[in-house]
C-alpha atoms as a PDB file:
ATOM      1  CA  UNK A   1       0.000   0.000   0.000  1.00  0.00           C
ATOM      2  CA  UNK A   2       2.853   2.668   0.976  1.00  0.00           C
ATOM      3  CA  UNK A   3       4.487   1.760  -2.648  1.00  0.00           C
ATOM      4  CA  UNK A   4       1.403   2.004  -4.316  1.00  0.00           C
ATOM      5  CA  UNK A   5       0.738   5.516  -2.732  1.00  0.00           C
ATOM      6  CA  UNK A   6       4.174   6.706  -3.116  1.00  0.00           C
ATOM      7  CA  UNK A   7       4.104   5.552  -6.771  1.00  0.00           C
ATOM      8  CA  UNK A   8       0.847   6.735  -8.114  1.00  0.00           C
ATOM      9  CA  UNK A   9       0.521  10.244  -5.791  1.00  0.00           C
ATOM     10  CA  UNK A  10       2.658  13.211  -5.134  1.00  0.00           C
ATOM     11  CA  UNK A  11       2.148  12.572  -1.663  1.00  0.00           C
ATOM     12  CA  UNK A  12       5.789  13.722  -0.422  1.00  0.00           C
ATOM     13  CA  UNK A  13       5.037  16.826  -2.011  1.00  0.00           C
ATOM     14  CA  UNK A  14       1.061  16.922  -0.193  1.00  0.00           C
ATOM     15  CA  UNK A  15       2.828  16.487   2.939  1.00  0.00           C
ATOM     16  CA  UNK A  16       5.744  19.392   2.288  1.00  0.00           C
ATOM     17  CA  UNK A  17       2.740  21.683   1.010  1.00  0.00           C
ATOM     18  CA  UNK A  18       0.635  21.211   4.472  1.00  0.00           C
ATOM     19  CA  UNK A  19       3.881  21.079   6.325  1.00  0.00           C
ATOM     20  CA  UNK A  20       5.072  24.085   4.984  1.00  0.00           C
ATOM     21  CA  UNK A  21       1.675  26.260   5.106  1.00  0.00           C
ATOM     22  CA  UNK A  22       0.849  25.026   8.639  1.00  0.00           C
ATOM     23  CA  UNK A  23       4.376  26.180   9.942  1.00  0.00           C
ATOM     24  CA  UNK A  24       4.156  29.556   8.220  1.00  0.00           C
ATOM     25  CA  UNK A  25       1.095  30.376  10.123  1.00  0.00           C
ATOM     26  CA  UNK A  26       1.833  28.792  13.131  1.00  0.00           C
ATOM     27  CA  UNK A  27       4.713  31.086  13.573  1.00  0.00           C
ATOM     28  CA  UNK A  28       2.971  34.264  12.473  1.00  0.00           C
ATOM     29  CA  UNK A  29      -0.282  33.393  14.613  1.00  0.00           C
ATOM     30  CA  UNK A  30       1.780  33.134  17.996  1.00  0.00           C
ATOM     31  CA  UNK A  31       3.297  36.402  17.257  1.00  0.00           C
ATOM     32  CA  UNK A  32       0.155  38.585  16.464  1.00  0.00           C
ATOM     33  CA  UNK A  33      -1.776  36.583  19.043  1.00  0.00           C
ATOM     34  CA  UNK A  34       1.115  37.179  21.996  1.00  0.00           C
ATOM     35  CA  UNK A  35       1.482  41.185  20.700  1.00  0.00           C
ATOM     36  CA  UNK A  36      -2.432  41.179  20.646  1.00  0.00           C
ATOM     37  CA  UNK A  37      -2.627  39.688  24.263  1.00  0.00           C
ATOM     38  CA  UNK A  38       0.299  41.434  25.659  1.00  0.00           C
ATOM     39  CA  UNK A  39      -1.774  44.885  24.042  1.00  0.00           C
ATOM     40  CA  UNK A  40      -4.978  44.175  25.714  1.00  0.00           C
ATOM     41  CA  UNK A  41      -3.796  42.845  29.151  1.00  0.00           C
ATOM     42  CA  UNK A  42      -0.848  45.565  29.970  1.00  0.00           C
ATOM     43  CA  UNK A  43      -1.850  48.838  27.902  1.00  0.00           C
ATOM     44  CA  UNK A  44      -4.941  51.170  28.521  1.00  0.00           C
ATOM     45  CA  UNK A  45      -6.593  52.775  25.482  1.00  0.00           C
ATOM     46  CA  UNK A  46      -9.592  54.236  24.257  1.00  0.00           C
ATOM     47  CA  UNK A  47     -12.833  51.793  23.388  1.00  0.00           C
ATOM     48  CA  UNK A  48     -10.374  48.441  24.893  1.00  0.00           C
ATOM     49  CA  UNK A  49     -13.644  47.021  26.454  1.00  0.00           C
ATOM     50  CA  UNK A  50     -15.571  46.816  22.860  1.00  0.00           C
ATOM     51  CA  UNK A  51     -13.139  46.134  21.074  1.00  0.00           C
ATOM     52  CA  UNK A  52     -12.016  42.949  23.328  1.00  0.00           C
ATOM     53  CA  UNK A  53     -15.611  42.643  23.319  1.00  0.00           C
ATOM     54  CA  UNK A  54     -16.179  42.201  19.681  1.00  0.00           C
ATOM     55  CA  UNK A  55     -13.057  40.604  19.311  1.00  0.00           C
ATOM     56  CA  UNK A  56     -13.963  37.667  21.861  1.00  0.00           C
ATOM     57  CA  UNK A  57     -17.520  37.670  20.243  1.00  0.00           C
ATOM     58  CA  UNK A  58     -16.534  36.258  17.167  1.00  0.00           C
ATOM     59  CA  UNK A  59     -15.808  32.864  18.889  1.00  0.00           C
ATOM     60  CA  UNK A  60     -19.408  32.714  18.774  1.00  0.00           C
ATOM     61  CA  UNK A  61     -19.211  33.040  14.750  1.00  0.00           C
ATOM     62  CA  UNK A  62     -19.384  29.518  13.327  1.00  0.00           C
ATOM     63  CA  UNK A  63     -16.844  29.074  10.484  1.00  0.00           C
ATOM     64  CA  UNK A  64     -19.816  27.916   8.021  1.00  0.00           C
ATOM     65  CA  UNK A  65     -21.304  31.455   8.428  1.00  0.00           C
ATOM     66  CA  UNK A  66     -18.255  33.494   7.205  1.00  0.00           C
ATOM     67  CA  UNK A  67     -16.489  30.954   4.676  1.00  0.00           C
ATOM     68  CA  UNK A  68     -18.218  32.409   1.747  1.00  0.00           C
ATOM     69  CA  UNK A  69     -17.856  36.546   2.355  1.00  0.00           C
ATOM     70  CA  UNK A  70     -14.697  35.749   3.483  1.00  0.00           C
ATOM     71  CA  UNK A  71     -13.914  34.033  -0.211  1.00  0.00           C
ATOM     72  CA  UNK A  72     -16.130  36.702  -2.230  1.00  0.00           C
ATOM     73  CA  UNK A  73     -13.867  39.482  -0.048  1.00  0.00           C
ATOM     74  CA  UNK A  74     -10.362  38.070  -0.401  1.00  0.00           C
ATOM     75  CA  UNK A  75     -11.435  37.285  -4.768  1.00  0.00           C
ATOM     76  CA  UNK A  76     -12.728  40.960  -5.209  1.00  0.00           C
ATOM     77  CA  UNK A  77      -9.158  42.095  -3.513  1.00  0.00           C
ATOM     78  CA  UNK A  78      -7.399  40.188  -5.085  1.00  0.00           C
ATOM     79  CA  UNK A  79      -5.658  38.306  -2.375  1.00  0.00           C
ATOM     80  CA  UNK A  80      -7.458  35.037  -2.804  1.00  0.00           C
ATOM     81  CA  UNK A  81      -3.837  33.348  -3.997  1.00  0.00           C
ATOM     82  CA  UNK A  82      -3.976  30.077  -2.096  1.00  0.00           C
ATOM     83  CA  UNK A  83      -0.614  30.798  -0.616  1.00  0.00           C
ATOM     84  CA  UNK A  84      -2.113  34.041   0.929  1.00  0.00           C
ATOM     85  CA  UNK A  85      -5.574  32.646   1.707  1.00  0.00           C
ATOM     86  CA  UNK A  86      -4.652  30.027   3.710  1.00  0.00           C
ATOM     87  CA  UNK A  87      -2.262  31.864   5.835  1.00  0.00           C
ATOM     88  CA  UNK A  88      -2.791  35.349   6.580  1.00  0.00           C
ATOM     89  CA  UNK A  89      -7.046  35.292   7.527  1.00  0.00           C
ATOM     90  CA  UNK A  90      -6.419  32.830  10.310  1.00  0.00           C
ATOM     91  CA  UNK A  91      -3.061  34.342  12.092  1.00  0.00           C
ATOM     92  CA  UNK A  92      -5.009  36.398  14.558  1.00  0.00           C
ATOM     93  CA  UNK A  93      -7.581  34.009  16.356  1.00  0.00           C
ATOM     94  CA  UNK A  94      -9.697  34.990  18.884  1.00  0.00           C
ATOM     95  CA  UNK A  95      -8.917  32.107  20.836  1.00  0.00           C
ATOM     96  CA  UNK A  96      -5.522  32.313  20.727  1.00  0.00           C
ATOM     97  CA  UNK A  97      -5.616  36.008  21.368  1.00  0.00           C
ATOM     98  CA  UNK A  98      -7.588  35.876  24.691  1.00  0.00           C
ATOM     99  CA  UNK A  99      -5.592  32.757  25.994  1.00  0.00           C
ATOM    100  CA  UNK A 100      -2.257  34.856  25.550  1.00  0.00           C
ATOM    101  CA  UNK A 101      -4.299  38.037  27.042  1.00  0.00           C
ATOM    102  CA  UNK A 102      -5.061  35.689  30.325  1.00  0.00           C
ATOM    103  CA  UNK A 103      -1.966  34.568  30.179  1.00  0.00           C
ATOM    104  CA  UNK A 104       0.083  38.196  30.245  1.00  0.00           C
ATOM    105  CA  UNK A 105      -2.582  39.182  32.770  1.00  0.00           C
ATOM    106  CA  UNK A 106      -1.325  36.517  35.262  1.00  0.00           C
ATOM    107  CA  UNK A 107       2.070  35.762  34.612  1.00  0.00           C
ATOM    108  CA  UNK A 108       3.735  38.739  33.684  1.00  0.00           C
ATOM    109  CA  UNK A 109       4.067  41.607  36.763  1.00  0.00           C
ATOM    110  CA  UNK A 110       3.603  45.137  35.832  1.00  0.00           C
ATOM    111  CA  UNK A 111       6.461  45.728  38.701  1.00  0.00           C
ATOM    112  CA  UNK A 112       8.555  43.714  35.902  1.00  0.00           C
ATOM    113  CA  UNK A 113       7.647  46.270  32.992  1.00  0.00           C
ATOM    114  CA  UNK A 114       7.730  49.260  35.468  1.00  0.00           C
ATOM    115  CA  UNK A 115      11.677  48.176  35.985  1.00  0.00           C
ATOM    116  CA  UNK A 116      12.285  47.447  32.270  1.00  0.00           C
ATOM    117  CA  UNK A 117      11.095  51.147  31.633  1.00  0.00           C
ATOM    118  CA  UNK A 118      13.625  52.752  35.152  1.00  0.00           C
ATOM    119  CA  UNK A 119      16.104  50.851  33.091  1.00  0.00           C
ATOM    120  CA  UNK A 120      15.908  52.473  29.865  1.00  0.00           C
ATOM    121  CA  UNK A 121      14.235  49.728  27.642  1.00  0.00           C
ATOM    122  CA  UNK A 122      11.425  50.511  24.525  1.00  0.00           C
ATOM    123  CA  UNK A 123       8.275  49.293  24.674  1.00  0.00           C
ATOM    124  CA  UNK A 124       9.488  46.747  21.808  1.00  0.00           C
ATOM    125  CA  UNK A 125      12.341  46.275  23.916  1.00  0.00           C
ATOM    126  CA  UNK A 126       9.841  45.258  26.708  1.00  0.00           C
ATOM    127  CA  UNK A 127       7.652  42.758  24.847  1.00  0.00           C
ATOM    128  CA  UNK A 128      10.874  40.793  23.162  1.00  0.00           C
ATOM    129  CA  UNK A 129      13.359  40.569  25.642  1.00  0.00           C
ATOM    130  CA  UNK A 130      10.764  40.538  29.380  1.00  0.00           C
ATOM    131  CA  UNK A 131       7.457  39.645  28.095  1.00  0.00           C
ATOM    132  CA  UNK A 132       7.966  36.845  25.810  1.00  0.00           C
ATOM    133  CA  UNK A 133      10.652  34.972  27.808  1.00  0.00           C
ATOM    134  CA  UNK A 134       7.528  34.460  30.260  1.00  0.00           C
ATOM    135  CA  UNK A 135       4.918  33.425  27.931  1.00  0.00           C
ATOM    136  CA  UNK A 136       6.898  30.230  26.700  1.00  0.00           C
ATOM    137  CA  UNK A 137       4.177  27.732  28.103  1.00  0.00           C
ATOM    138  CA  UNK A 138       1.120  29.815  26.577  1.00  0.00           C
ATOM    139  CA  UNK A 139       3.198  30.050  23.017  1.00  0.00           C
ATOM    140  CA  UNK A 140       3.940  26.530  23.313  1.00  0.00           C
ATOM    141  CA  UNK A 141       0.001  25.572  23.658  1.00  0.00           C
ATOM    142  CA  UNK A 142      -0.514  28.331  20.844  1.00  0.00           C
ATOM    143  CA  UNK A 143       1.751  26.697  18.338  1.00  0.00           C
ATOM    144  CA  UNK A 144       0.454  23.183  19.538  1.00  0.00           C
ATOM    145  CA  UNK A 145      -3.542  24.258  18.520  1.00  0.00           C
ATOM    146  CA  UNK A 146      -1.968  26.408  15.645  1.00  0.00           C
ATOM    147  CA  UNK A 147      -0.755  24.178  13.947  1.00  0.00           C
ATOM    148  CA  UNK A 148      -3.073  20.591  14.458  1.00  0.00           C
ATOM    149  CA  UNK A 149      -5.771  23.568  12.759  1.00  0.00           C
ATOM    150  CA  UNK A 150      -3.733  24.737  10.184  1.00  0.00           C
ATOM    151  CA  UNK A 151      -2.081  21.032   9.360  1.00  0.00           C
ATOM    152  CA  UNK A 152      -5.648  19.294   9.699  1.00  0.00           C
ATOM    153  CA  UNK A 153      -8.059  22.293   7.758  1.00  0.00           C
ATOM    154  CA  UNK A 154     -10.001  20.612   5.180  1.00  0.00           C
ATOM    155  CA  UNK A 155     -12.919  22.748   4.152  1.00  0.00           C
ATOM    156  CA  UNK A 156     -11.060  26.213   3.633  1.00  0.00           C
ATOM    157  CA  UNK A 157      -8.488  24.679   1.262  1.00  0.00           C
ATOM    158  CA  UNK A 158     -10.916  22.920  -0.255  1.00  0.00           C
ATOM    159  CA  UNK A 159     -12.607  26.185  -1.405  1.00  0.00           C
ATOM    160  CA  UNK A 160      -9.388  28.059  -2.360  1.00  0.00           C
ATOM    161  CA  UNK A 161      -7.010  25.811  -4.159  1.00  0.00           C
ATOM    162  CA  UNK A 162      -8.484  24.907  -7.372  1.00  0.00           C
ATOM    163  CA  UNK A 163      -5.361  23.154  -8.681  1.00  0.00           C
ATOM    164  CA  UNK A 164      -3.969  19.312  -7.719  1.00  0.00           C
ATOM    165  CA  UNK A 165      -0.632  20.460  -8.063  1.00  0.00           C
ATOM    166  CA  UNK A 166      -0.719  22.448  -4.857  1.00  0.00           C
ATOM    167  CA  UNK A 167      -3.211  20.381  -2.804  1.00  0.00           C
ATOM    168  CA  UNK A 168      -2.499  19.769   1.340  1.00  0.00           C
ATOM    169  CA  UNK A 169      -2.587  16.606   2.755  1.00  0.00           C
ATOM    170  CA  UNK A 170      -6.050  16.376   3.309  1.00  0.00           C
ATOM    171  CA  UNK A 171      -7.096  17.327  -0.311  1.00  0.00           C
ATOM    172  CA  UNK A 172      -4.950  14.958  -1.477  1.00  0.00           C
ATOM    173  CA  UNK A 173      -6.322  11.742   0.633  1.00  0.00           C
ATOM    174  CA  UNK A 174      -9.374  12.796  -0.222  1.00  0.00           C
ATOM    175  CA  UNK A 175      -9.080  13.188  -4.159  1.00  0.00           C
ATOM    176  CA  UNK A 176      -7.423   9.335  -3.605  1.00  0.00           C
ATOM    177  CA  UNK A 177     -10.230   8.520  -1.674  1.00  0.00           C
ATOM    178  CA  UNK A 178     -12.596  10.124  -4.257  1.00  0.00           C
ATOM    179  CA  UNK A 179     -11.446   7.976  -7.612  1.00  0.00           C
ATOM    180  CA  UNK A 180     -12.810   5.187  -9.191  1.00  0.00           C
ATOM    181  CA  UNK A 181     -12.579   2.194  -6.723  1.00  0.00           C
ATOM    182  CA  UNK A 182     -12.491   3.874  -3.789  1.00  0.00           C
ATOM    183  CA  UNK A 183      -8.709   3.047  -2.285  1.00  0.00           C
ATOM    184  CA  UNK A 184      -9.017   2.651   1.032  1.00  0.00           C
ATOM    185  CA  UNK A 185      -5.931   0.382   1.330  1.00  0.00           C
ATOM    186  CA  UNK A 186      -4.086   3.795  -0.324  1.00  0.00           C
ATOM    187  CA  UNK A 187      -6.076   6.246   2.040  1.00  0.00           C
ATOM    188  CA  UNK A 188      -5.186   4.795   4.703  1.00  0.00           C
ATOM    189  CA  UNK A 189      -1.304   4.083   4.271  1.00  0.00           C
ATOM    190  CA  UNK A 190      -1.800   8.129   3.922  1.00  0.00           C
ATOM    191  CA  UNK A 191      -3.765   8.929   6.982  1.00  0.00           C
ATOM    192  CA  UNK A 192      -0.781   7.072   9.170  1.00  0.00           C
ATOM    193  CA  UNK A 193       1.790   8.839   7.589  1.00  0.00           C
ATOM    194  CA  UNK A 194       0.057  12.159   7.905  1.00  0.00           C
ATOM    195  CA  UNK A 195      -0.786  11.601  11.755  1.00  0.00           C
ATOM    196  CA  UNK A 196       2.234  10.835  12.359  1.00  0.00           C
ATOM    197  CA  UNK A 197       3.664  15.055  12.660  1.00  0.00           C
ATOM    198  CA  UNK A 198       0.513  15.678  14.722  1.00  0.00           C
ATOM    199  CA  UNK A 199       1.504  13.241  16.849  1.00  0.00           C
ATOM    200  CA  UNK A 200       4.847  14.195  17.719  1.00  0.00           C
ATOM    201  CA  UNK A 201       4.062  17.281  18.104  1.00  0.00           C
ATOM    202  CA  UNK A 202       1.344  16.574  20.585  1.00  0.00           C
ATOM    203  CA  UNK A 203       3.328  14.322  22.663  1.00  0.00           C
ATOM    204  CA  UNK A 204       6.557  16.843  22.719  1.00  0.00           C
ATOM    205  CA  UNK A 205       4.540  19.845  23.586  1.00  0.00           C
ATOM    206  CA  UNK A 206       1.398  17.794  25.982  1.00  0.00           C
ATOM    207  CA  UNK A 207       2.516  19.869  28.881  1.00  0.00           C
ATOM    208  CA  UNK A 208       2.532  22.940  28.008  1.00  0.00           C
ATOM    209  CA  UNK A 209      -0.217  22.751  25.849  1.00  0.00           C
ATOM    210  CA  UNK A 210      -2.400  21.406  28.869  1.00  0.00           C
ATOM    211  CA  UNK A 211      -0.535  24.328  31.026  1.00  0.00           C
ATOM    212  CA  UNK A 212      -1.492  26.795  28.306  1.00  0.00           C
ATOM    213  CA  UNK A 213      -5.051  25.855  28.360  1.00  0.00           C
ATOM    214  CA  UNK A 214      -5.421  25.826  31.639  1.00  0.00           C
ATOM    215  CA  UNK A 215      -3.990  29.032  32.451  1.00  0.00           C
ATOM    216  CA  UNK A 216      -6.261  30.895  29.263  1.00  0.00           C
ATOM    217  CA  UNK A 217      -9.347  28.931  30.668  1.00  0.00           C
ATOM    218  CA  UNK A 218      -9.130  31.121  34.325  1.00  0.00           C
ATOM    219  CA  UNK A 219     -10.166  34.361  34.669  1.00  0.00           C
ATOM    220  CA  UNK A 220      -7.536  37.548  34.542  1.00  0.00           C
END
């Protein structure tokens, strides 16, 4: 079965696509999400209670409800480029951005930030070199959910990439799945190969993505 797969599909280059994509945002959604969280727990600013408001709200939005004006906005600007489209519309959850908020909120003194400033150091200066030091368990469960999403999306790739020779992991098994004689043998040679990243990264980062959790779940 792993010969016939590796024979008849492109699934090395499936696996480098999701691999690749899921990475990308990873990185670029624990960034935005710790700057967002780091923002709203530690700064003061005008309309901070609405905006946190809507912001949190949008959990509340299920993804079947804004796939399509999210498709018809990103065509009609024309940033609907696959590579774009499945990176840059998901790097500022609002999950991710309150669990780093609750995070900052606990973990990270303002005594800390009030000495960084006696001392001389930039607000930038702050968040790189005192805040994010401290946030390592939080980023850790980040990247962890970050990238099982990103790695495992089906239905927004599905709607953006219209050709084969880009397809993620999931497209792929399913367009295997999908031909004439239905190759389950095939599919699922795939499926263990393509749990197996998930997987490792699950059991490398388990603590700290339960740790993570835990600490976004209470109350700041």
């Amino acid at each position: 079965n792993y010969t016939a797969l590796f024979d008849a599909h492109p699934f090395w280059q499936w696996f480098l696509i999701s691999t690749v994509i899921a990475l990308a945002s990873t990185t670029i959604t624990v960034v935005v999400c710790s700057m967002a969280g780091y923002g709203f727990a530690k700064y003061r600013f005008r309309f901070q209670s609405a905006l946190f408001n809507v912001m949190f709200s949008s959990l509340a939005i299920p993804f079947a409800v804004i796939v399509v004006p999210l498709f018809v906005f990103l065509a009609r600007t024309g940033t609907a480029d696959p590579w774009f489209a499945l990176v840059v519309p998901w790097v500022a959850p609002a999950f991710g951005i309150f669990m780093m908020r609750q995070f900052v909120a606990q973990s990270v003194p303002d005594e800390i930030l009030d000495a960084g400033r006696i001392d001389g150091v930039g607000e930038a200066g702050l968040f790189w070199r005192l805040v994010m030091p401290l946030l390592r368990p939080a980023i850790a469960a980040l990247a962890v959910w970050s990238f099982l999403n990103s790695y495992n999306n089906f239905l927004w790739p599905l709607i953006v990439i219209g050709d084969p020779d880009i397809y993620t992991l999931p497209l792929g098994l399913q367009a295997i799945f999908g031909a004439e004689g239905r190759q389950y043998d095939i599919v699922l040679a795939g499926s263990m190969l393509a749990a197996i990243p998930s997987i490792l990264v699950f059991v490398a980062l388990r603590k700290q993505l339960i740790d993570g959790l835990s600490a976004g779940a209470l109350k700041g």
